[in-house]
C-alpha atoms as a PDB file:
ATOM      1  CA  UNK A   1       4.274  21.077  12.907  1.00  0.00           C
ATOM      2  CA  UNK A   2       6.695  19.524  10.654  1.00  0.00           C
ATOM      3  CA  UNK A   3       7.973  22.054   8.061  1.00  0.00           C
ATOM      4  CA  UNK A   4       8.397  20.744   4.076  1.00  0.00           C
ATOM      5  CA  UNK A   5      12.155  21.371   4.425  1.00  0.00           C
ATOM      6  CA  UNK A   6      12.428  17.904   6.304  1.00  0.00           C
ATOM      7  CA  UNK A   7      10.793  16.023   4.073  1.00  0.00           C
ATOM      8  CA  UNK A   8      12.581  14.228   1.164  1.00  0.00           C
ATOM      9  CA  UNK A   9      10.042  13.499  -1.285  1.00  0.00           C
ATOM     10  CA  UNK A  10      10.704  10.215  -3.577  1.00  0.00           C
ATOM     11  CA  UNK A  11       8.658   9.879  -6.911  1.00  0.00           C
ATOM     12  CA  UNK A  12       9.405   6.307  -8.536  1.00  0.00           C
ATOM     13  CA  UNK A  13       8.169   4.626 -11.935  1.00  0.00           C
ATOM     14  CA  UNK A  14       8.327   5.146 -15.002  1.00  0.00           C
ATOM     15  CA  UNK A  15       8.322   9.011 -16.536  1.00  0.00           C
ATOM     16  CA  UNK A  16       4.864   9.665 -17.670  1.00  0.00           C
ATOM     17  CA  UNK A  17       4.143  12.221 -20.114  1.00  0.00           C
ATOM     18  CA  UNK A  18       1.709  14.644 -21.182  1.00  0.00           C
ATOM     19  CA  UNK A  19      -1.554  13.425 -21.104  1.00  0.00           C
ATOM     20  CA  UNK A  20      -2.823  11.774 -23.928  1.00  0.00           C
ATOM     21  CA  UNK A  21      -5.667  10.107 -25.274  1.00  0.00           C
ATOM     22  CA  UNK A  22      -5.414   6.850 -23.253  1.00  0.00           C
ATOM     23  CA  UNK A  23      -4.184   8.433 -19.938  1.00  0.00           C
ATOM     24  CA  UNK A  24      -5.882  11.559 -19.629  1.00  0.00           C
ATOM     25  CA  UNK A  25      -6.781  11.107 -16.047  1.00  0.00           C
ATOM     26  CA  UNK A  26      -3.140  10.647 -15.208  1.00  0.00           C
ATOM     27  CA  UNK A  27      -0.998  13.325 -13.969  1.00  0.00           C
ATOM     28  CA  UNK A  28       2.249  13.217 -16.101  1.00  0.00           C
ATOM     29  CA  UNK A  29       5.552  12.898 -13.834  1.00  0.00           C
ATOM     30  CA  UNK A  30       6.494  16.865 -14.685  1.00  0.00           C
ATOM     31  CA  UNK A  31       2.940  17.720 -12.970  1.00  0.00           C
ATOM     32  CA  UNK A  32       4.029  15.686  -9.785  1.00  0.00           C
ATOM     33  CA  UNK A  33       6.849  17.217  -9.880  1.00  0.00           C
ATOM     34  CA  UNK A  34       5.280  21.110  -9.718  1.00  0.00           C
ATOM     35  CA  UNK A  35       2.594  19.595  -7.324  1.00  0.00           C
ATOM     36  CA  UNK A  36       5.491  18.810  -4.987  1.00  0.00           C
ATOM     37  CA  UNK A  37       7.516  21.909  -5.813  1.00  0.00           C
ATOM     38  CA  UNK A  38       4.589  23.945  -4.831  1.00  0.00           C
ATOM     39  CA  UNK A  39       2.925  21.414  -1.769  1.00  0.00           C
ATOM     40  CA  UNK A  40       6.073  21.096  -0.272  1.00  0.00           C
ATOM     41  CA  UNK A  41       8.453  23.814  -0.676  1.00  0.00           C
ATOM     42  CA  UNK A  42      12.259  23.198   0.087  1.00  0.00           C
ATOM     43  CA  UNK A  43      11.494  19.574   0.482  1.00  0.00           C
ATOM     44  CA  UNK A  44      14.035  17.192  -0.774  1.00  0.00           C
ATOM     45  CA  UNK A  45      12.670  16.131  -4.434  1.00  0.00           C
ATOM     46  CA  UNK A  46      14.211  12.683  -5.870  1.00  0.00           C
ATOM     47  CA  UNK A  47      13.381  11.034  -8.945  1.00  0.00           C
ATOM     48  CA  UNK A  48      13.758   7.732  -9.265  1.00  0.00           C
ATOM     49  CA  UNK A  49      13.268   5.731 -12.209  1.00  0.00           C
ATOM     50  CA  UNK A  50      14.566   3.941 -15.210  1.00  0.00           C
ATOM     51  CA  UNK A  51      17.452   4.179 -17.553  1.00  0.00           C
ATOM     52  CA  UNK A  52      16.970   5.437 -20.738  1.00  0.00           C
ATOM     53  CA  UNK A  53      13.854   7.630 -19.489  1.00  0.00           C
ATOM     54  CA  UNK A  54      12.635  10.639 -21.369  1.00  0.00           C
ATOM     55  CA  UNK A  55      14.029  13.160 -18.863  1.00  0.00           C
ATOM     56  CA  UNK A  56      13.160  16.779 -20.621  1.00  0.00           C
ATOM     57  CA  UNK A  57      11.824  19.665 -18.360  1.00  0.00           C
ATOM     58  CA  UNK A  58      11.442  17.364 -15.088  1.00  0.00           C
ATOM     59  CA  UNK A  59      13.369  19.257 -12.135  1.00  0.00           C
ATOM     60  CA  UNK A  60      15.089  17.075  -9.289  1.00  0.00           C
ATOM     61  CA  UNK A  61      17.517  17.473  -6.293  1.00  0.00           C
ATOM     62  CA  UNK A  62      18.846  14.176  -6.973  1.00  0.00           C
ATOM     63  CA  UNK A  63      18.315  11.593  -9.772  1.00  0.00           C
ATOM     64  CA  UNK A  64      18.402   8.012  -9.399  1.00  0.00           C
ATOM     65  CA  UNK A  65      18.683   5.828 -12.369  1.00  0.00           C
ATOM     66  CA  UNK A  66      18.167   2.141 -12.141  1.00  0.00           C
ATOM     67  CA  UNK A  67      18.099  -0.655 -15.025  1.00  0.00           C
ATOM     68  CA  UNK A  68      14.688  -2.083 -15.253  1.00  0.00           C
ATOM     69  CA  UNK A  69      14.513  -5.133 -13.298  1.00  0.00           C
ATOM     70  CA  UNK A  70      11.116  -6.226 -15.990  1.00  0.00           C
ATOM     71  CA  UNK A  71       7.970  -7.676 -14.743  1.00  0.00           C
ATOM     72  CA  UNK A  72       7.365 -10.922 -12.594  1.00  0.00           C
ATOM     73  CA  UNK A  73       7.580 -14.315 -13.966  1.00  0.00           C
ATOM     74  CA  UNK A  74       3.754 -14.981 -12.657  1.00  0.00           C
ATOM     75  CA  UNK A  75       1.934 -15.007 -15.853  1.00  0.00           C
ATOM     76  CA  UNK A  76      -1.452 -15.408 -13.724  1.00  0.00           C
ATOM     77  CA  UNK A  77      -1.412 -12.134 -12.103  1.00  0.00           C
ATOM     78  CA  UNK A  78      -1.486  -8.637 -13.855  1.00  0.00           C
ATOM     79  CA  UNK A  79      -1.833  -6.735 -10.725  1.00  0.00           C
ATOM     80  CA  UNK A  80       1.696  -8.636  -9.846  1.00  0.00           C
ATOM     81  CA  UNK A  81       3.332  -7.820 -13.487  1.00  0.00           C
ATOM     82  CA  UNK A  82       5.535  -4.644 -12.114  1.00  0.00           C
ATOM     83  CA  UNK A  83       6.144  -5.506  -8.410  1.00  0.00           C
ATOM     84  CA  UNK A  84       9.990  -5.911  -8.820  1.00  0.00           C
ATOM     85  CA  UNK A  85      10.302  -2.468 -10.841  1.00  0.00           C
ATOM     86  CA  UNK A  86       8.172  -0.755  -8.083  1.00  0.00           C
ATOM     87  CA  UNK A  87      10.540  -2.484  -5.142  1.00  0.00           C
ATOM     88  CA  UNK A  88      13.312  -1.385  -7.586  1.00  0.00           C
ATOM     89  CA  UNK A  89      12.555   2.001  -7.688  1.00  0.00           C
ATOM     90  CA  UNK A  90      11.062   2.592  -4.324  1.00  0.00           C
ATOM     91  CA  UNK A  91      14.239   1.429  -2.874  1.00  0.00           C
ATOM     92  CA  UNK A  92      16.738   2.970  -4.405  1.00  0.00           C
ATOM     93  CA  UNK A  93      14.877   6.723  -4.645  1.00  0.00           C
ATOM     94  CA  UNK A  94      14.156   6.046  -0.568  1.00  0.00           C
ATOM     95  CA  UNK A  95      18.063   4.724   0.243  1.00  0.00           C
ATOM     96  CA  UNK A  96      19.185   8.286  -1.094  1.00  0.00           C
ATOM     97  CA  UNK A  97      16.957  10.107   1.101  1.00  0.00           C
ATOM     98  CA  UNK A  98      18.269  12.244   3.791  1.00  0.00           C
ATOM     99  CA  UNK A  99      15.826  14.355   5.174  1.00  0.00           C
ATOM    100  CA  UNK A 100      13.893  13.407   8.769  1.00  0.00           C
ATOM    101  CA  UNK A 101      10.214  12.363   6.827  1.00  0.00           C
ATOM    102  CA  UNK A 102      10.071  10.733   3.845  1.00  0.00           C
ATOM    103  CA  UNK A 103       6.904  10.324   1.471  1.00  0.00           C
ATOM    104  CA  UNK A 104       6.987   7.986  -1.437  1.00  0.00           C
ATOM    105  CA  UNK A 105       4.655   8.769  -4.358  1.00  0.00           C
ATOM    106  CA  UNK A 106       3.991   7.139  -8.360  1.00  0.00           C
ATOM    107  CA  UNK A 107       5.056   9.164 -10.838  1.00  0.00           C
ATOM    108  CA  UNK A 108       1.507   9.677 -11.676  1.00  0.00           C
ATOM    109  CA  UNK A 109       0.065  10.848  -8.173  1.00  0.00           C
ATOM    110  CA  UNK A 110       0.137  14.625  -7.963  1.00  0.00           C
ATOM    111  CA  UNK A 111      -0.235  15.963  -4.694  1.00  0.00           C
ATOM    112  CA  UNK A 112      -3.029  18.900  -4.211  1.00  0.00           C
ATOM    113  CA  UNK A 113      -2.436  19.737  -0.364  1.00  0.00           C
ATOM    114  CA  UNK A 114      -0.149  19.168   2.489  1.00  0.00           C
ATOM    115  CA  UNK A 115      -3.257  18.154   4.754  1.00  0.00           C
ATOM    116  CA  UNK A 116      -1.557  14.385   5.327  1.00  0.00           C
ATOM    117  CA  UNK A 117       1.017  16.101   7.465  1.00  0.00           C
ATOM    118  CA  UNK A 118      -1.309  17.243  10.112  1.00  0.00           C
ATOM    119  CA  UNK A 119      -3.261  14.025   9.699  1.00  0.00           C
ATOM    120  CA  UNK A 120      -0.251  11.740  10.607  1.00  0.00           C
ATOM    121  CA  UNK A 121       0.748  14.005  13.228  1.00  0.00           C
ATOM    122  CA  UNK A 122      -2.746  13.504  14.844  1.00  0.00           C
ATOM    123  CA  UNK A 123      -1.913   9.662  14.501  1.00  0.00           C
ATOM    124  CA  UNK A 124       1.522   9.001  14.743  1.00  0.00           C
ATOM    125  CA  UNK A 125       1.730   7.415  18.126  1.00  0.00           C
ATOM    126  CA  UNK A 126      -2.178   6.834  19.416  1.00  0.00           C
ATOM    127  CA  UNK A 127      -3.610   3.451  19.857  1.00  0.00           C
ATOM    128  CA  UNK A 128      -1.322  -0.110  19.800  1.00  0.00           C
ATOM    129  CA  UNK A 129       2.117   0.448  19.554  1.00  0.00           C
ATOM    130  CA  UNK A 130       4.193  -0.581  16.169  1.00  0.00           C
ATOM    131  CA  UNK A 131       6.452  -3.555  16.344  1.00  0.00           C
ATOM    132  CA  UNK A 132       7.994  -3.349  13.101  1.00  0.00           C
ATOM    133  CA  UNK A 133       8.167   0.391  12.724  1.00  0.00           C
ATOM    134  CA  UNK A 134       8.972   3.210  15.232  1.00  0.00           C
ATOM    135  CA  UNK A 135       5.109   5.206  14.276  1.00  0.00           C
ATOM    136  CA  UNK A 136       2.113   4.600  11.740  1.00  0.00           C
ATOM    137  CA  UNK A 137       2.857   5.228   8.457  1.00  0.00           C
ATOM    138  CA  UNK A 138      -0.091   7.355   6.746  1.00  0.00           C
ATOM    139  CA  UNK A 139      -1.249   5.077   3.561  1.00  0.00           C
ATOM    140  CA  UNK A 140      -4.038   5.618   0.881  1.00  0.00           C
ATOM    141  CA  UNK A 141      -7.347   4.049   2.188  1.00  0.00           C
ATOM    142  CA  UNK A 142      -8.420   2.767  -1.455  1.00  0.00           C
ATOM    143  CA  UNK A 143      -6.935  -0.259  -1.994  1.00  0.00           C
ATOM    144  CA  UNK A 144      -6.710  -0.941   1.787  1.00  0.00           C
ATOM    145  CA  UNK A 145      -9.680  -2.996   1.939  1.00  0.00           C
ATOM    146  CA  UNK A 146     -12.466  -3.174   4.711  1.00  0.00           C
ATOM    147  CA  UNK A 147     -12.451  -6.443   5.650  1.00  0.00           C
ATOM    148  CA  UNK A 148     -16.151  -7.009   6.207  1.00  0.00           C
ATOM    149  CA  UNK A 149     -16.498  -6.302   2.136  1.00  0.00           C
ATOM    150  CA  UNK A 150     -13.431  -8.057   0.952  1.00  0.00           C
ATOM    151  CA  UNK A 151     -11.335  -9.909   3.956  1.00  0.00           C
ATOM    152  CA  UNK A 152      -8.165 -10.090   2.560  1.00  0.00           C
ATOM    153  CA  UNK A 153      -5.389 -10.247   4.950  1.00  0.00           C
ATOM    154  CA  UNK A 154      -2.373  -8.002   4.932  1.00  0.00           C
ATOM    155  CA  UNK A 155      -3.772  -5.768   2.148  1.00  0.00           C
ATOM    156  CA  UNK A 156      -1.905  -2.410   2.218  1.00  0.00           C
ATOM    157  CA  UNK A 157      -2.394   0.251  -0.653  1.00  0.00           C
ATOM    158  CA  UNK A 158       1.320   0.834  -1.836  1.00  0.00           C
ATOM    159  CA  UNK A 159       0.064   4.176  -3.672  1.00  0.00           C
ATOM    160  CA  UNK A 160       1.754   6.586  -1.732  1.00  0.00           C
ATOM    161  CA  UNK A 161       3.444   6.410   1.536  1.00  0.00           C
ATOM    162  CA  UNK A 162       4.568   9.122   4.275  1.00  0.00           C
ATOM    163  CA  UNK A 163       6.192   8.624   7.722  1.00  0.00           C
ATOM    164  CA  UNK A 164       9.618   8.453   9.629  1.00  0.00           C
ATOM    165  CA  UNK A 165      12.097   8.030   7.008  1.00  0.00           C
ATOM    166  CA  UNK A 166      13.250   5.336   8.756  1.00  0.00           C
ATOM    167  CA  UNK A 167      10.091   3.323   9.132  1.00  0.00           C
ATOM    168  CA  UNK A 168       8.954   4.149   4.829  1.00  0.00           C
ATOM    169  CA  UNK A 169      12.358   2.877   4.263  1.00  0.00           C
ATOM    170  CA  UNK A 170      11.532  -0.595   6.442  1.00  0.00           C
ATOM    171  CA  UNK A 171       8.583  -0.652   4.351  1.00  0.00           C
ATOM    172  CA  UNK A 172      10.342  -0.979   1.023  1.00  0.00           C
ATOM    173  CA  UNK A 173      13.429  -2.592   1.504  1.00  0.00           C
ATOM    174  CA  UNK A 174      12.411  -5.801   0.359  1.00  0.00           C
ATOM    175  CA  UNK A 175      14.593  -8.876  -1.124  1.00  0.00           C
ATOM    176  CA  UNK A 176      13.987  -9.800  -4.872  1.00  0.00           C
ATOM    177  CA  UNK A 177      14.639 -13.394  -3.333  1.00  0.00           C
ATOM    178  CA  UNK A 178      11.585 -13.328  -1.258  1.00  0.00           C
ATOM    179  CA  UNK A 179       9.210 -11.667  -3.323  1.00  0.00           C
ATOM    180  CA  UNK A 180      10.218 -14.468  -6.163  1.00  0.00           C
ATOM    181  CA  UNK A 181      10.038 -17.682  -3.605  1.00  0.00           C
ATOM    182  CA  UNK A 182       6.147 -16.116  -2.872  1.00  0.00           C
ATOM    183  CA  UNK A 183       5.746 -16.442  -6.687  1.00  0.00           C
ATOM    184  CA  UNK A 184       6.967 -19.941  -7.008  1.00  0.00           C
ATOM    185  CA  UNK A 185       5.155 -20.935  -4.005  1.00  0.00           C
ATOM    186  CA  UNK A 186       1.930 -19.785  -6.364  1.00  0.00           C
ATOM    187  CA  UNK A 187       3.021 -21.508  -9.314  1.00  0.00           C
ATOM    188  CA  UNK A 188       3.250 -24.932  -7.429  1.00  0.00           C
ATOM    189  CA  UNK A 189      -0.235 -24.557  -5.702  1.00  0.00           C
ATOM    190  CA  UNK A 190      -3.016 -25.025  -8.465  1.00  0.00           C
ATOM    191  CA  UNK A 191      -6.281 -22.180  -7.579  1.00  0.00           C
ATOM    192  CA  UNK A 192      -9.859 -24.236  -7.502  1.00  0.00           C
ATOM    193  CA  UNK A 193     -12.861 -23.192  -7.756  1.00  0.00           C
ATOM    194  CA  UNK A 194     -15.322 -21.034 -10.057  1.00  0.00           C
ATOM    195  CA  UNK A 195     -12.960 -19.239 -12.438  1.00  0.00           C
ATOM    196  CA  UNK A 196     -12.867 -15.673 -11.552  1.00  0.00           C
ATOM    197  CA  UNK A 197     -14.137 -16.048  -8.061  1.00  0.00           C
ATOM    198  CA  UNK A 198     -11.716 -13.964  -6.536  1.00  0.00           C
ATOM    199  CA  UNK A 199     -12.079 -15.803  -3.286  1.00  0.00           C
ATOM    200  CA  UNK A 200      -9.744 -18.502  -4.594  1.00  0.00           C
ATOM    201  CA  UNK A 201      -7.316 -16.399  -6.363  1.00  0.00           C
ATOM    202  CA  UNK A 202      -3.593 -16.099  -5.409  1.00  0.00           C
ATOM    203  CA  UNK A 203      -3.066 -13.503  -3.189  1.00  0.00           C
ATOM    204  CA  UNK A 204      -2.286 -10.438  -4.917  1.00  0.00           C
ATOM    205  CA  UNK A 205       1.303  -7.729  -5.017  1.00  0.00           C
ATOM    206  CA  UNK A 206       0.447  -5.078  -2.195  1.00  0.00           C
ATOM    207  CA  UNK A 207      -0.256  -8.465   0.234  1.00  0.00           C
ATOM    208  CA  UNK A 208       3.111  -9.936  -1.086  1.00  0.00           C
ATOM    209  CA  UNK A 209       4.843  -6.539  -0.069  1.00  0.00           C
ATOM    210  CA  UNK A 210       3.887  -6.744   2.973  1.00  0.00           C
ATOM    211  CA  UNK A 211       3.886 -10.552   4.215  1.00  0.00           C
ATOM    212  CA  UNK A 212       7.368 -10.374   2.369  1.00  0.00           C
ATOM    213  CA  UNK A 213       8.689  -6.909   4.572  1.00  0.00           C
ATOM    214  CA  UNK A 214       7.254  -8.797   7.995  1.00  0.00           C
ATOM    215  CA  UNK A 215       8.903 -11.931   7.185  1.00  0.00           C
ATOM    216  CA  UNK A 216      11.974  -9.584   7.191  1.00  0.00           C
ATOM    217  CA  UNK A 217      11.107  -8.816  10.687  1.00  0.00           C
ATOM    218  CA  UNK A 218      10.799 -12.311  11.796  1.00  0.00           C
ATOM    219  CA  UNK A 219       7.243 -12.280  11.618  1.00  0.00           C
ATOM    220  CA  UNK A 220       5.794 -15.313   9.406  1.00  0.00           C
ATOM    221  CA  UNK A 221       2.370 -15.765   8.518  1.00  0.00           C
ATOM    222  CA  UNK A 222       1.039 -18.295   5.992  1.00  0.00           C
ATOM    223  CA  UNK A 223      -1.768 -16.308   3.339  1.00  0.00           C
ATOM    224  CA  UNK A 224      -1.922 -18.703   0.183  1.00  0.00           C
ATOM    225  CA  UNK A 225      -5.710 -16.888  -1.458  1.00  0.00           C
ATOM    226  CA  UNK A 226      -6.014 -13.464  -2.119  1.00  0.00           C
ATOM    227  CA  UNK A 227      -9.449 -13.878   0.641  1.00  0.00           C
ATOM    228  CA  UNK A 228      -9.593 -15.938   3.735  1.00  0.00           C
ATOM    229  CA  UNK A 229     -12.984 -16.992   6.026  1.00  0.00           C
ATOM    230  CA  UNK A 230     -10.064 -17.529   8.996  1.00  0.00           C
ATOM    231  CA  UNK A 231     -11.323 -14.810  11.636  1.00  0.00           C
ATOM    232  CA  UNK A 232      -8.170 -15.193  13.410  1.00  0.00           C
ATOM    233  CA  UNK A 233      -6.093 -14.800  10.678  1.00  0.00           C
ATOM    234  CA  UNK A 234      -7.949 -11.816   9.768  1.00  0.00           C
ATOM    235  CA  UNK A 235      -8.036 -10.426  13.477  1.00  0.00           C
ATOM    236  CA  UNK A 236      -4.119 -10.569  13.514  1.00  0.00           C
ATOM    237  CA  UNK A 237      -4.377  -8.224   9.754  1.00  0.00           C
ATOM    238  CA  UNK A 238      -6.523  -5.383  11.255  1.00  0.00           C
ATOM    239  CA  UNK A 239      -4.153  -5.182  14.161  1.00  0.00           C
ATOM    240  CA  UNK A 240      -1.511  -5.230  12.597  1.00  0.00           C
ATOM    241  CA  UNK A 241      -2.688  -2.418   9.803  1.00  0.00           C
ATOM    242  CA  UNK A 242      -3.868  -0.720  13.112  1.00  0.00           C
ATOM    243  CA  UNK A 243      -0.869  -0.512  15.052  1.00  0.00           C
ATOM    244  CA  UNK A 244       1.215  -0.113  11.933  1.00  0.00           C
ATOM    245  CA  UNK A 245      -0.684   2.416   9.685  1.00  0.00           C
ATOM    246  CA  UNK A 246      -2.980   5.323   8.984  1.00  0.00           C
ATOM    247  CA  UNK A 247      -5.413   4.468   5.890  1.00  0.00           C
ATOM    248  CA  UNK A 248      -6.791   7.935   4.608  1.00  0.00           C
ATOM    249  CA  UNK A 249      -8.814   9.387   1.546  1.00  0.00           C
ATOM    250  CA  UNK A 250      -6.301  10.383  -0.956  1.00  0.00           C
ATOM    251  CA  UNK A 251      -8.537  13.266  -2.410  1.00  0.00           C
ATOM    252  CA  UNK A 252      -9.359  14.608   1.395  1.00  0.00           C
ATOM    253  CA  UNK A 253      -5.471  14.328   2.289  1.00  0.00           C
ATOM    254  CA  UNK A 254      -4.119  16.032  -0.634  1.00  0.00           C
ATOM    255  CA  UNK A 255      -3.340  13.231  -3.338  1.00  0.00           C
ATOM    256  CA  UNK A 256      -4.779  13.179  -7.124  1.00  0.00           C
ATOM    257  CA  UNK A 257      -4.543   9.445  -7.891  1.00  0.00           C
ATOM    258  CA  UNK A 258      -4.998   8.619 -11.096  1.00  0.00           C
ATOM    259  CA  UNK A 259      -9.203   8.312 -12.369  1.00  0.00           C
ATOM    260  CA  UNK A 260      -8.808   4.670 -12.646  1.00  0.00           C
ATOM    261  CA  UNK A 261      -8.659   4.000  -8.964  1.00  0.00           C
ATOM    262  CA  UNK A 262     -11.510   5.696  -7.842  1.00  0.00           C
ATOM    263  CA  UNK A 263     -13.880   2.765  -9.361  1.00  0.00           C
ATOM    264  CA  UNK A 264     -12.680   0.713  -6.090  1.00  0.00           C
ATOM    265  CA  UNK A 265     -13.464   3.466  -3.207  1.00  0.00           C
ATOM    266  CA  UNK A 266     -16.687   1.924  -2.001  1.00  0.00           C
ATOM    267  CA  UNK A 267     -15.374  -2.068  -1.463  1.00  0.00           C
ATOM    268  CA  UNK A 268     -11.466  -1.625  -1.296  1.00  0.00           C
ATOM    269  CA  UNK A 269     -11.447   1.420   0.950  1.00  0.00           C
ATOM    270  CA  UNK A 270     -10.602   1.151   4.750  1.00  0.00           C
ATOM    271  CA  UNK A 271     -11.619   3.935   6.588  1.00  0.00           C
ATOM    272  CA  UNK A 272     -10.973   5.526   9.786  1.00  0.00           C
ATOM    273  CA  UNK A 273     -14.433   4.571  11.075  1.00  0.00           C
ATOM    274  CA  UNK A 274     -13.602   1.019  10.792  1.00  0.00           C
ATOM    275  CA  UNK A 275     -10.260   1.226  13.039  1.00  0.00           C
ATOM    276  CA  UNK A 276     -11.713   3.325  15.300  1.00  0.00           C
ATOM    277  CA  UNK A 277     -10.576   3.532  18.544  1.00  0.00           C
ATOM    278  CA  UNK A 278      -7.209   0.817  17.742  1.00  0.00           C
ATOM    279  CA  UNK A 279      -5.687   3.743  16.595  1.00  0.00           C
ATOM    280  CA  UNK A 280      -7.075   7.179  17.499  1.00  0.00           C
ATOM    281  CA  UNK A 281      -7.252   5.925  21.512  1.00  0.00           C
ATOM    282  CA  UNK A 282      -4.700   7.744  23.450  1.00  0.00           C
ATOM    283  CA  UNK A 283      -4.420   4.350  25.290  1.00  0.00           C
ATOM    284  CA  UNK A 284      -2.712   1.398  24.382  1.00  0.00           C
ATOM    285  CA  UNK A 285      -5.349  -0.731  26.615  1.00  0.00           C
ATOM    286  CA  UNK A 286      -8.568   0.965  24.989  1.00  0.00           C
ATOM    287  CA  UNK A 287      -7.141   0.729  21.711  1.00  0.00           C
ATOM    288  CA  UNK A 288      -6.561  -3.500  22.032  1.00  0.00           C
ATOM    289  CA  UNK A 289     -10.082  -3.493  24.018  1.00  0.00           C
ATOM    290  CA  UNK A 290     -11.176  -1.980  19.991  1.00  0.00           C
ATOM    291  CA  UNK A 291      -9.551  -4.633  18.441  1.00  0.00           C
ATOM    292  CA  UNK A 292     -10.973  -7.491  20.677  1.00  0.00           C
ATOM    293  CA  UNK A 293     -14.570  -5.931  20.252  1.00  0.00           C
ATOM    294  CA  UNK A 294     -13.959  -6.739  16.205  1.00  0.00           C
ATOM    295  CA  UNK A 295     -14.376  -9.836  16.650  1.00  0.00           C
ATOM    296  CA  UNK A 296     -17.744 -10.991  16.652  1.00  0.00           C
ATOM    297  CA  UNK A 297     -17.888  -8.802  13.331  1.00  0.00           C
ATOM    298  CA  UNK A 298     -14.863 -10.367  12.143  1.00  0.00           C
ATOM    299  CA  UNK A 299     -16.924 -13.815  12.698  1.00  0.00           C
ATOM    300  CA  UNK A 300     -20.121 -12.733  10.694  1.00  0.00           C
ATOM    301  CA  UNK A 301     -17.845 -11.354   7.518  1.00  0.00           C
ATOM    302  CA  UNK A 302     -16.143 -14.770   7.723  1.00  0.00           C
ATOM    303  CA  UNK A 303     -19.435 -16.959   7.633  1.00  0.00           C
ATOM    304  CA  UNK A 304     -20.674 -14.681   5.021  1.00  0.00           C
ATOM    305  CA  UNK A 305     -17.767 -15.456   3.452  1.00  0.00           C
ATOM    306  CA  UNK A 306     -18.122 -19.228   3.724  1.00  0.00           C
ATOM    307  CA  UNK A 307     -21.441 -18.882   2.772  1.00  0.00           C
ATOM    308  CA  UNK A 308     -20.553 -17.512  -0.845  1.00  0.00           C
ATOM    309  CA  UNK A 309     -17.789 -20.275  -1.413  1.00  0.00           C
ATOM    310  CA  UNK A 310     -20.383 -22.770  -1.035  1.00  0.00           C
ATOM    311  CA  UNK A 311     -22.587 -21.029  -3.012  1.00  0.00           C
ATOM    312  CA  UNK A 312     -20.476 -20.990  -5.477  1.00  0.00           C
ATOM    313  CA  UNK A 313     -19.149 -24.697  -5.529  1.00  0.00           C
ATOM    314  CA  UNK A 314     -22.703 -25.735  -5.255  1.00  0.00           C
ATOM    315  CA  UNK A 315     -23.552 -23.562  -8.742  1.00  0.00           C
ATOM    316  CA  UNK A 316     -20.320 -25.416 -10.425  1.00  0.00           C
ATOM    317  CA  UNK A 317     -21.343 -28.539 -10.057  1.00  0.00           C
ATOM    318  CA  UNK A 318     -24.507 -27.721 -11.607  1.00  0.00           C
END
């Protein structure tokens, strides 16, 4: 059973304080703080955030100040507006980590239980094998989408993030550089289609994350819309997200997200029942036997897919 003591615990962004009128469902930063002081006691505690931050009453082991990077240049995606301060801060809290584990939370997640750690232990190494990282690394389900309601490739929730230091550390060490050439690649390719179909929308900062960290790797895919109907492109996703991480319920695992997110639980939620077998098997051949029995449902969500695209072009013309 791992103990709290090896655990450095890394909360980035921006200090948030008490609640008030507009974020009442947020925790402020100096309640993640005693949520972690509590959870996790004798863990390593390291705040990371920006210069010039109100820093009153918060308690740290170490304190990482960093000057705001801003947001992107992409003026067409909000949900893309604070990916370099989030690399920022990620990075640099995780780089002065020293402890075995390492878990990465916002500055608004309070944690409520330590019931992830037995959860990734359960996980760690069942099922396909990592390439990229040594073991899984235990993720929050919402915002890591079930493909056969939303089949967006590479989607990983960046909310919170626990694992091998190592491996978390993989996970967020990611070039300005490439993040930015993703962007630019966006601005030169115009999106068709209904407006606000999000089926022909860019794709969005938690796929950029990751496409960015495998490219890293040497690992170089090619996902222009935030949705694809390519079933192969989508079977590669799943077992990759398979062999690479461990989606779970941030309320049944011990994390208090913000309110806000808990509008996208039913669609953008990925849970274990869908992997299944790829990563509870105890057997690397059962667990890629799982992933080959996806596809046929793989298929279907695709043609569904197709289905609404021409749907929809066939209402615009109208």
């Amino acid at each position: 059973m791992i103990h709290s003591s090896e655990i450095s615990v890394v909360i980035q962004g921006p200090v948030v304080g008490s609640r008030c009128q507009d974020q009442r469902s947020s925790p402020s930063t100096g309640e993640v703080v005693g949520s972690v002081r509590a959870i996790l006691p004798g863990a390593e505690l390291i705040l990371s955030t920006w210069r010039g931050q109100d820093l009153n009453g918060l308690t740290y082991d170490k304190l990482v100040l960093s000057e705001d990077p801003g947001v992107s240049s992409d003026g067409t995606l909000s949900s893309s507006a604070n990916i370099f301060r989030q690399i920022r801060s990620s990075n640099a809290g995780l780089l002065k980590a020293t402890r075995r584990y390492a878990l990465k939370l916002r500055s608004d997640t309070a944690l409520t239980s330590s019931a992830f750690l037995a959860c990734w232990e359960s996980y760690r190494s069942k099922g396909m094998k990592p390439v990229v990282f040594d073991e899984r690394i235990l993720v929050s389900a919402i915002f890591t989408p079930n493909p056969l309601h939303c089949p967006s490739p590479y989607w990983v929730s960046d909310f919170f993030a626990f694992g091998r230091r190592e491996d978390v550390q993989k996970l967020w060490d990611i070039p300005f550089g490439e993040i930015q050439r993703l962007f630019e690649e966006d601005n030169k390719r115009k999106c068709s289609g209904a407006e606000g179909a999000i089926s022909r929308k860019a794709i969005n900062a938690e796929q950029r994350l990751i496409l960015t960290m495998l490219r890293n790797h040497g690992i170089c895919e090619s996902v222009k819309i935030i949705t694809t109907v390519n079933a192969l492109l989508l079977m590669r996703s799943e077992k990759f997200i398979a062999s690479h991480f461990i989606p779970v319920d941030p309320e049944a695992f011990g994390f208090n997200l913000p309110d806000r997110f808990h509008s996208f639980k039913t669609h953008h939620t990925y849970r274990s029942d869908h992997l299944g077998p790829m990563f509870r098997s105890d057997s690397t051949v059962g667990a890629r036997i799982a992933w080959i029995s996806r596809l046929p449902v793989i298929i279907f969500a695709c043609v569904k897919g197709l289905g609404g695209r021409l749907r929809r072009r066939i209402l615009a013309k109208e």
